[in-house]
N, C-alpha and C. Protein backbone atom coordinates (compact mmCIF):
# COMPACT_ATOMS: atom_id res chain seq x y z
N UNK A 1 8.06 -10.23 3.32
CA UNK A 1 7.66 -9.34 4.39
C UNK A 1 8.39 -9.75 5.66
N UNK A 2 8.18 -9.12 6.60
CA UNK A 2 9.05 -9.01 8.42
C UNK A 2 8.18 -10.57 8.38
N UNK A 3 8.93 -11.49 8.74
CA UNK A 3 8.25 -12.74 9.45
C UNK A 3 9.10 -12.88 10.63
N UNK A 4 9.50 -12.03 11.24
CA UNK A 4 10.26 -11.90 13.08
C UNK A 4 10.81 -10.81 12.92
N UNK A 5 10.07 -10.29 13.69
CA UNK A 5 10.17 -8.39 14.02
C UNK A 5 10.53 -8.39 15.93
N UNK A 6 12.32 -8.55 15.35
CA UNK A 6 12.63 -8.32 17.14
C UNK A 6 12.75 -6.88 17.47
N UNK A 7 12.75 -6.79 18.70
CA UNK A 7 12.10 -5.68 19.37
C UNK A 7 13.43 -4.85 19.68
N UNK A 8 14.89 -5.73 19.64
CA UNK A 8 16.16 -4.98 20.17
C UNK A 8 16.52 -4.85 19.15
N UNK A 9 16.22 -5.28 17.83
CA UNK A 9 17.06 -4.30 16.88
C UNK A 9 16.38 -2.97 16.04
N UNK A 10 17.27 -2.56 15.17
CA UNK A 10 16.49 -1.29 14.81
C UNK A 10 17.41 -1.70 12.90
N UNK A 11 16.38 -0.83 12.30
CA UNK A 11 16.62 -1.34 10.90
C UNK A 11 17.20 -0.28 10.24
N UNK A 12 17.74 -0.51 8.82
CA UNK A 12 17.60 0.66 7.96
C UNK A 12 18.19 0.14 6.80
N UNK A 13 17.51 1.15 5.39
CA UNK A 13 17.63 0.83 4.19
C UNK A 13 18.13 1.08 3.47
N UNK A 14 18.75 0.64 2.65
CA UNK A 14 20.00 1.06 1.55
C UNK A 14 21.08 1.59 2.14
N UNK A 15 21.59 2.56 1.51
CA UNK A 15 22.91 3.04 2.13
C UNK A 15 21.97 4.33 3.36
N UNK A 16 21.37 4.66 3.27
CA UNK A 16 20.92 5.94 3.80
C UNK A 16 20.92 5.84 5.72
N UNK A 17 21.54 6.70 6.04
CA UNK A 17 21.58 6.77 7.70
C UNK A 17 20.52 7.16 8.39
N UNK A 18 19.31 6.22 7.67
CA UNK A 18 17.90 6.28 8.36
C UNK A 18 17.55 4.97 9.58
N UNK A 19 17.86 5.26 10.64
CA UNK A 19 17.50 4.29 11.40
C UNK A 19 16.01 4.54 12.04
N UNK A 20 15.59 3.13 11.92
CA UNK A 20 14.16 3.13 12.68
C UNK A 20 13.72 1.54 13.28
N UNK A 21 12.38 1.72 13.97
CA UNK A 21 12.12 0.31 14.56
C UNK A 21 11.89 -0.83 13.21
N UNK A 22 11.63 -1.77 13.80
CA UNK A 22 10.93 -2.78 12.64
C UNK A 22 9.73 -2.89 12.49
N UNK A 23 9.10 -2.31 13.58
CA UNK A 23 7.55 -2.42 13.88
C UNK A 23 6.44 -1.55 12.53
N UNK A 24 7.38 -0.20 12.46
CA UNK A 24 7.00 0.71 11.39
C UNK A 24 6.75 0.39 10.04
N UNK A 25 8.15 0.23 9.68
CA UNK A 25 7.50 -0.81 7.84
C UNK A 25 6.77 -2.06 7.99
N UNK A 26 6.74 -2.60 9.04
CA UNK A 26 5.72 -3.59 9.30
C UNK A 26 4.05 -3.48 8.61
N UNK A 27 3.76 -2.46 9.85
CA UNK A 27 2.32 -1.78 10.11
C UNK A 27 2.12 -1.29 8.67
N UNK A 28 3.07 -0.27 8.17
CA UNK A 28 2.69 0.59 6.48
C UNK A 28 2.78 -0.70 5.61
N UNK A 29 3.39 -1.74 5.25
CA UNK A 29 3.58 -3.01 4.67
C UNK A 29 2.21 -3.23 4.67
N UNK A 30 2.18 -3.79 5.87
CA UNK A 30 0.39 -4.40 5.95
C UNK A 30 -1.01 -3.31 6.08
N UNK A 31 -0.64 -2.22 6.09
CA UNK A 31 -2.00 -1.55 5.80
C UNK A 31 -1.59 -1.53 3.86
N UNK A 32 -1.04 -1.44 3.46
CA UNK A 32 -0.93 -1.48 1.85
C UNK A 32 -1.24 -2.51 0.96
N UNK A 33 -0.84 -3.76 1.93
CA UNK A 33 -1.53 -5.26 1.16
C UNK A 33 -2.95 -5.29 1.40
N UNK A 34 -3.59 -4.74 2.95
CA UNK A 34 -4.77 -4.44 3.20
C UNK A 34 -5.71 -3.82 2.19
N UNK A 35 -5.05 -2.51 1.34
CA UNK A 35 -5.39 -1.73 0.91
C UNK A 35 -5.78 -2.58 -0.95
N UNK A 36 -5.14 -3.20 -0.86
CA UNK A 36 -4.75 -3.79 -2.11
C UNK A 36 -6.05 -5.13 -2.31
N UNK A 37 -6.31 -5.64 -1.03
CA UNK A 37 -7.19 -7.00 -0.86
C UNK A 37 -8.76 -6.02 -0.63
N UNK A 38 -8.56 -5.49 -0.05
CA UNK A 38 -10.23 -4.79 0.49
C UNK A 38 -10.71 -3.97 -0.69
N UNK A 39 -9.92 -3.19 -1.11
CA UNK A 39 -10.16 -2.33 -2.58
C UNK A 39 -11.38 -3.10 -3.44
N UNK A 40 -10.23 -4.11 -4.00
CA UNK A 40 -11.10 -4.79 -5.50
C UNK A 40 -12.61 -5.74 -4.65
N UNK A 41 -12.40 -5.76 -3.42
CA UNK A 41 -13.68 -6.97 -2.66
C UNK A 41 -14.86 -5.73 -2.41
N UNK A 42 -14.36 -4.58 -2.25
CA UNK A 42 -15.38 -3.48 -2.11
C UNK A 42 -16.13 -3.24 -3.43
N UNK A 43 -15.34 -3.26 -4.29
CA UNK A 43 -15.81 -2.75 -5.51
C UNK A 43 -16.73 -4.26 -5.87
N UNK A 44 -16.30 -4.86 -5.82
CA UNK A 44 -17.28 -6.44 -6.25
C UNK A 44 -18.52 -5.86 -5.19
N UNK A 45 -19.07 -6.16 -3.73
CA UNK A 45 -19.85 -5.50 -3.05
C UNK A 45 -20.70 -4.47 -3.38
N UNK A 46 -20.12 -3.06 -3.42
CA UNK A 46 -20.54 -2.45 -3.83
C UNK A 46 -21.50 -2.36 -4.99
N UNK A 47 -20.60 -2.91 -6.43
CA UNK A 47 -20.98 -3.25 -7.44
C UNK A 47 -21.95 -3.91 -7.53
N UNK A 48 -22.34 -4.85 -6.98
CA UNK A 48 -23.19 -5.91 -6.72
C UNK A 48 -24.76 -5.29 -6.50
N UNK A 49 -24.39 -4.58 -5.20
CA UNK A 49 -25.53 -4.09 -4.60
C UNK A 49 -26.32 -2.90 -5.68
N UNK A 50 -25.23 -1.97 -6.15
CA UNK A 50 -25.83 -0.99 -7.37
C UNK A 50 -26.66 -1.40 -8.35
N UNK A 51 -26.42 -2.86 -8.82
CA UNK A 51 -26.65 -3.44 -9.79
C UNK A 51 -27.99 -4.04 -9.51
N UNK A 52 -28.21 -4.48 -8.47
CA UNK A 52 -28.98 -5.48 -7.94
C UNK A 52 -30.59 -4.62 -8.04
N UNK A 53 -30.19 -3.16 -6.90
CA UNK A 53 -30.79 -2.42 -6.80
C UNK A 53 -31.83 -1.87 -8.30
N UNK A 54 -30.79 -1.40 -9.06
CA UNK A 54 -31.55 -1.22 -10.25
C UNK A 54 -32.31 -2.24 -11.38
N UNK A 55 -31.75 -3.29 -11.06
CA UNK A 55 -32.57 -4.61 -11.49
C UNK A 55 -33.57 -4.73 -11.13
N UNK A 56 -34.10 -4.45 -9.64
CA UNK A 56 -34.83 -4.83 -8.94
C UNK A 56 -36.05 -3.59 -9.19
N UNK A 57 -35.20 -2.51 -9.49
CA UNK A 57 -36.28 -1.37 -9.64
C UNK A 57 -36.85 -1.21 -11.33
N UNK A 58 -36.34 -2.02 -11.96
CA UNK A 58 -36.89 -2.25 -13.74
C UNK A 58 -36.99 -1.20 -14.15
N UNK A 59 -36.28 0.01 -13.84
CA UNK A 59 -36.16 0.85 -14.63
C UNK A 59 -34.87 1.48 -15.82
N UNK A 60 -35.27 2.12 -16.52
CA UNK A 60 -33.94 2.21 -17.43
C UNK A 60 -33.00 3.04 -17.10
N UNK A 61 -33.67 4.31 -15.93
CA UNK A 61 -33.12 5.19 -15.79
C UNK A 61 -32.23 4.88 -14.14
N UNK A 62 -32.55 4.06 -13.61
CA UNK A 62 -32.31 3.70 -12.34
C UNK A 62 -30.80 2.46 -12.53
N UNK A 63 -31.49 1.71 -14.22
CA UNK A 63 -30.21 1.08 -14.67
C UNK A 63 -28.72 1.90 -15.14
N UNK A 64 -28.77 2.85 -15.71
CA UNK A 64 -27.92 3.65 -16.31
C UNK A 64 -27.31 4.34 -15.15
N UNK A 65 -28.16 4.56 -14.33
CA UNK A 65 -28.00 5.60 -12.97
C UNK A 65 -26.94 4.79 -12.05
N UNK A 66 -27.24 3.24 -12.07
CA UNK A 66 -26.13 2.35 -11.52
C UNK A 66 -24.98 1.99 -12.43
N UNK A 67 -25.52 1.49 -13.54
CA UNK A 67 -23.95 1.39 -14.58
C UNK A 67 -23.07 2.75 -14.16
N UNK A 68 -23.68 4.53 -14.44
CA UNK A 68 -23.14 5.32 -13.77
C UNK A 68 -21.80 5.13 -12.76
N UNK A 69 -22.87 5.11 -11.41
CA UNK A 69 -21.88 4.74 -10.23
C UNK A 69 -21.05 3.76 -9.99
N UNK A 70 -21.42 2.76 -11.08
CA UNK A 70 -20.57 1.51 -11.04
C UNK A 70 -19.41 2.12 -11.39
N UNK A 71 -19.47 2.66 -12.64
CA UNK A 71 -17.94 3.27 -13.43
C UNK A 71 -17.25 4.16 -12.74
N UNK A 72 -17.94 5.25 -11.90
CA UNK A 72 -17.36 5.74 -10.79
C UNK A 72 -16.12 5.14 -9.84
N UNK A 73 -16.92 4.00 -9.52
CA UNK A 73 -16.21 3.48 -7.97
C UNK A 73 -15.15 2.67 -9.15
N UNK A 74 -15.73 2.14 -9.85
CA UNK A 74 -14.39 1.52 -10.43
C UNK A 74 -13.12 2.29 -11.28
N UNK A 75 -13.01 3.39 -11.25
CA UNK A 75 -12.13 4.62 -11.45
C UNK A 75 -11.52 4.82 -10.23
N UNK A 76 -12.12 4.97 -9.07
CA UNK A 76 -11.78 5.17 -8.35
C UNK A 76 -10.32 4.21 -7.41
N UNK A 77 -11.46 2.81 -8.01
CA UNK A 77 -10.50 1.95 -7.36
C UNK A 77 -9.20 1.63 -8.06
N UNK A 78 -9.64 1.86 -9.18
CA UNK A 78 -8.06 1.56 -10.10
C UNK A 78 -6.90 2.94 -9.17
N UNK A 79 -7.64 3.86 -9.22
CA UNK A 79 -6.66 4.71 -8.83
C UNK A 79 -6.59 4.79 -7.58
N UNK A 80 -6.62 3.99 -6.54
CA UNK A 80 -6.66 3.79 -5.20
C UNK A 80 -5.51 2.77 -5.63
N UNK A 81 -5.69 1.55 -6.22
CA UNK A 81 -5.24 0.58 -6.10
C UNK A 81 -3.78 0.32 -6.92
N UNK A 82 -3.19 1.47 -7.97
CA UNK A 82 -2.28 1.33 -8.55
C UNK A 82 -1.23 2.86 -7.90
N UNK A 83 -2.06 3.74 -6.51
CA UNK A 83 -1.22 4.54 -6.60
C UNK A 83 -0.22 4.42 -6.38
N UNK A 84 0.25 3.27 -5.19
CA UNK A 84 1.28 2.74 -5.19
C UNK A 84 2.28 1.99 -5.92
N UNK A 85 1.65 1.77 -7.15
CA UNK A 85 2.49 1.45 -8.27
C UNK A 85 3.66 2.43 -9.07
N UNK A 86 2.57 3.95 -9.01
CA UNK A 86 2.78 4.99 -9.33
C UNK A 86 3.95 5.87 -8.99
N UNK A 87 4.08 5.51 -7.32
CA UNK A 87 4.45 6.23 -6.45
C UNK A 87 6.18 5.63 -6.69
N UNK A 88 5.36 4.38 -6.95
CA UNK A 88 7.67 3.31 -7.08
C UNK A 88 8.13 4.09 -8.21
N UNK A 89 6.79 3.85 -9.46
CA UNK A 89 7.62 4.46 -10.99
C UNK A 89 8.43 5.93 -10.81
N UNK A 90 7.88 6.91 -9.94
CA UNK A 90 8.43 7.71 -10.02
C UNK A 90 9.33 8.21 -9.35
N UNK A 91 9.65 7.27 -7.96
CA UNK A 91 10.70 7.32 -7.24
C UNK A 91 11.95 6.84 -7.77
N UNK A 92 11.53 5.61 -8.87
CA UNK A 92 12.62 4.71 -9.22
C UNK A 92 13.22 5.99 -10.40
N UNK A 93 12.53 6.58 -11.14
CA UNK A 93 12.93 7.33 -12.05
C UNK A 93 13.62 8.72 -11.72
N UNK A 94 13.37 9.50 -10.26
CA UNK A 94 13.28 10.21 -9.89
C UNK A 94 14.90 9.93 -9.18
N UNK A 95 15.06 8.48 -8.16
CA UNK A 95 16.09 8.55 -7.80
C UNK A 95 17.28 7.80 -8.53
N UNK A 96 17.40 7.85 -10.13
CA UNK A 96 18.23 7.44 -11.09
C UNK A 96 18.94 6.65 -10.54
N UNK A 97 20.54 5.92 -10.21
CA UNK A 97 21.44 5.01 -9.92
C UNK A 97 21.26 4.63 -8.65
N UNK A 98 20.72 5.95 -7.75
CA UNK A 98 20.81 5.48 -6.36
C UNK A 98 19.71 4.59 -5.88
N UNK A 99 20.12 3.46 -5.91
CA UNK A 99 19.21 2.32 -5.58
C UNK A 99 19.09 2.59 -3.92
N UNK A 100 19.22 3.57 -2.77
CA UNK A 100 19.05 3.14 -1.25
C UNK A 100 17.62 4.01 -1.09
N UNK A 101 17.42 5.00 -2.10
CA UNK A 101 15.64 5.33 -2.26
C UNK A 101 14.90 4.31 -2.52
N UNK A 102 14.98 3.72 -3.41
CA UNK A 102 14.21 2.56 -3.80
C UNK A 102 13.96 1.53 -2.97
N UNK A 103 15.26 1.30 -2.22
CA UNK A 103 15.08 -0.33 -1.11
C UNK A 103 14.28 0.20 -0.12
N UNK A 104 14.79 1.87 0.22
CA UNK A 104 13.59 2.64 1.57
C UNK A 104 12.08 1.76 0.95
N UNK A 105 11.74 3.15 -0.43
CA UNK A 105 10.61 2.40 -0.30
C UNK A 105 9.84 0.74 -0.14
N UNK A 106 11.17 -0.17 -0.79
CA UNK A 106 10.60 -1.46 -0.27
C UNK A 106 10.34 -1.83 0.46
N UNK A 107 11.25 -1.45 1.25
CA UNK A 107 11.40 -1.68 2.79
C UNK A 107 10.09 -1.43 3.57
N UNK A 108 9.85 0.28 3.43
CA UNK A 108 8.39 -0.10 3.72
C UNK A 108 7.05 0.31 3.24
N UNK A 109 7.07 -0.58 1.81
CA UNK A 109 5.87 -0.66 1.34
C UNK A 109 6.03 -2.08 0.62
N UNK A 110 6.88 -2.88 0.34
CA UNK A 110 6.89 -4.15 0.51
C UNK A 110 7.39 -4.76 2.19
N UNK A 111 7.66 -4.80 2.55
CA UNK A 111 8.72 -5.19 3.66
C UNK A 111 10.05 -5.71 3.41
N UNK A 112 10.24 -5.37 2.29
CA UNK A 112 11.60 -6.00 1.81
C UNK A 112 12.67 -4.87 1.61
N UNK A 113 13.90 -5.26 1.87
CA UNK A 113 15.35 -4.51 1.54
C UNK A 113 15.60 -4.04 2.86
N UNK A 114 15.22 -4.43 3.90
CA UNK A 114 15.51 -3.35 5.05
C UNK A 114 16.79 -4.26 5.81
N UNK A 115 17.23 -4.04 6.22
CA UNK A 115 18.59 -4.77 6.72
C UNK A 115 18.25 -4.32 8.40
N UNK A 116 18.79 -5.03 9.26
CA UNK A 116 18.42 -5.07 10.69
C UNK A 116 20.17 -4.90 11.11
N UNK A 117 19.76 -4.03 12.30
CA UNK A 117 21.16 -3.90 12.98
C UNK A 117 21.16 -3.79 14.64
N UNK A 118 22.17 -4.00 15.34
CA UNK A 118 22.03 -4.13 16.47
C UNK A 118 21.83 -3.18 17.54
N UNK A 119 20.83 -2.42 18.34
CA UNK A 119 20.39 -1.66 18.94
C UNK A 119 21.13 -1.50 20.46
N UNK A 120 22.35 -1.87 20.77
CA UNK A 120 23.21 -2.03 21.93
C UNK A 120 23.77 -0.86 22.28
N UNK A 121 23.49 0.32 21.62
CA UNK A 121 24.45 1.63 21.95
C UNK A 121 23.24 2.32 22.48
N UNK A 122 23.72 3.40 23.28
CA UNK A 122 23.11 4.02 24.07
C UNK A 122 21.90 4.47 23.48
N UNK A 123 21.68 5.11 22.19
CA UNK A 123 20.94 5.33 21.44
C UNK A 123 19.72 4.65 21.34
N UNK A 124 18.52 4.40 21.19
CA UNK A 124 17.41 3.83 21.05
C UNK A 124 17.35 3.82 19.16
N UNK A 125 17.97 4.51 18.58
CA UNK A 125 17.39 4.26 16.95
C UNK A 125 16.38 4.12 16.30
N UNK A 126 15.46 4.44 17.20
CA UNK A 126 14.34 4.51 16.62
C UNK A 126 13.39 6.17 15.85
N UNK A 127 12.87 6.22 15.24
CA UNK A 127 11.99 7.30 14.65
C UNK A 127 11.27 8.14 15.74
């Protein structure tokens, strides 16, 4: 990931004449690892409490009623949590040889592949 995100240069990925700040794949980088850590800790939580609840209420129908919602949220989260998996498979397949789609998306949804360049022309380069 960006471990020094200077402020005078401006980046861009693969071959493609996409210039932008560094700040940007930063922020999408880290709301996605975010997304990735809070997901499965919600579902433990959540889970927990559903479970607890219907334990607590000794019923069979209140148990099933939580196994239920348990299986819910955990559908949910798989598919919260792998869409981005999803999203590479079909870019990578989608953009066949040309590897400068692919580094975009690394760039920013890992923070990786983005190459930094120097922001000295009149231009700002940014998005």
């Amino acid at each position: 990931m960006f471990t020094d995100i200077e402020t005078d240069l401006s980046y861009t990925c693969g071959s493609l004449s996409f210039n932008f700040s560094g700040m940007i794949p930063y922020v999408v980088s880290t709301i996605v690892l975010l997304i990735k850590i809070v997901v499965p800790v919600l579902l433990v939580i959540f889970g927990s409490i559903d479970f607890l609840k219907a334990v607590v209420a000794q019923k069979d129908d209140e148990i099933k009623k939580g196994q239920q919602t348990f299986i819910k949220r955990l559908i949910a989260a798989v598919i919260v949590f792998f869409v981005v998996q999803v999203v590479q498979l079909i870019i990578s397949f989608a953009s066949g040889d040309d590897d400068s789609v692919v580094n975009c998306f690394n760039c920013f949804v890992n923070g990786d592949g983005c190459k930094a360049t120097s922001t000295t022309s009149s231009s700002n380069g940014g998005v």
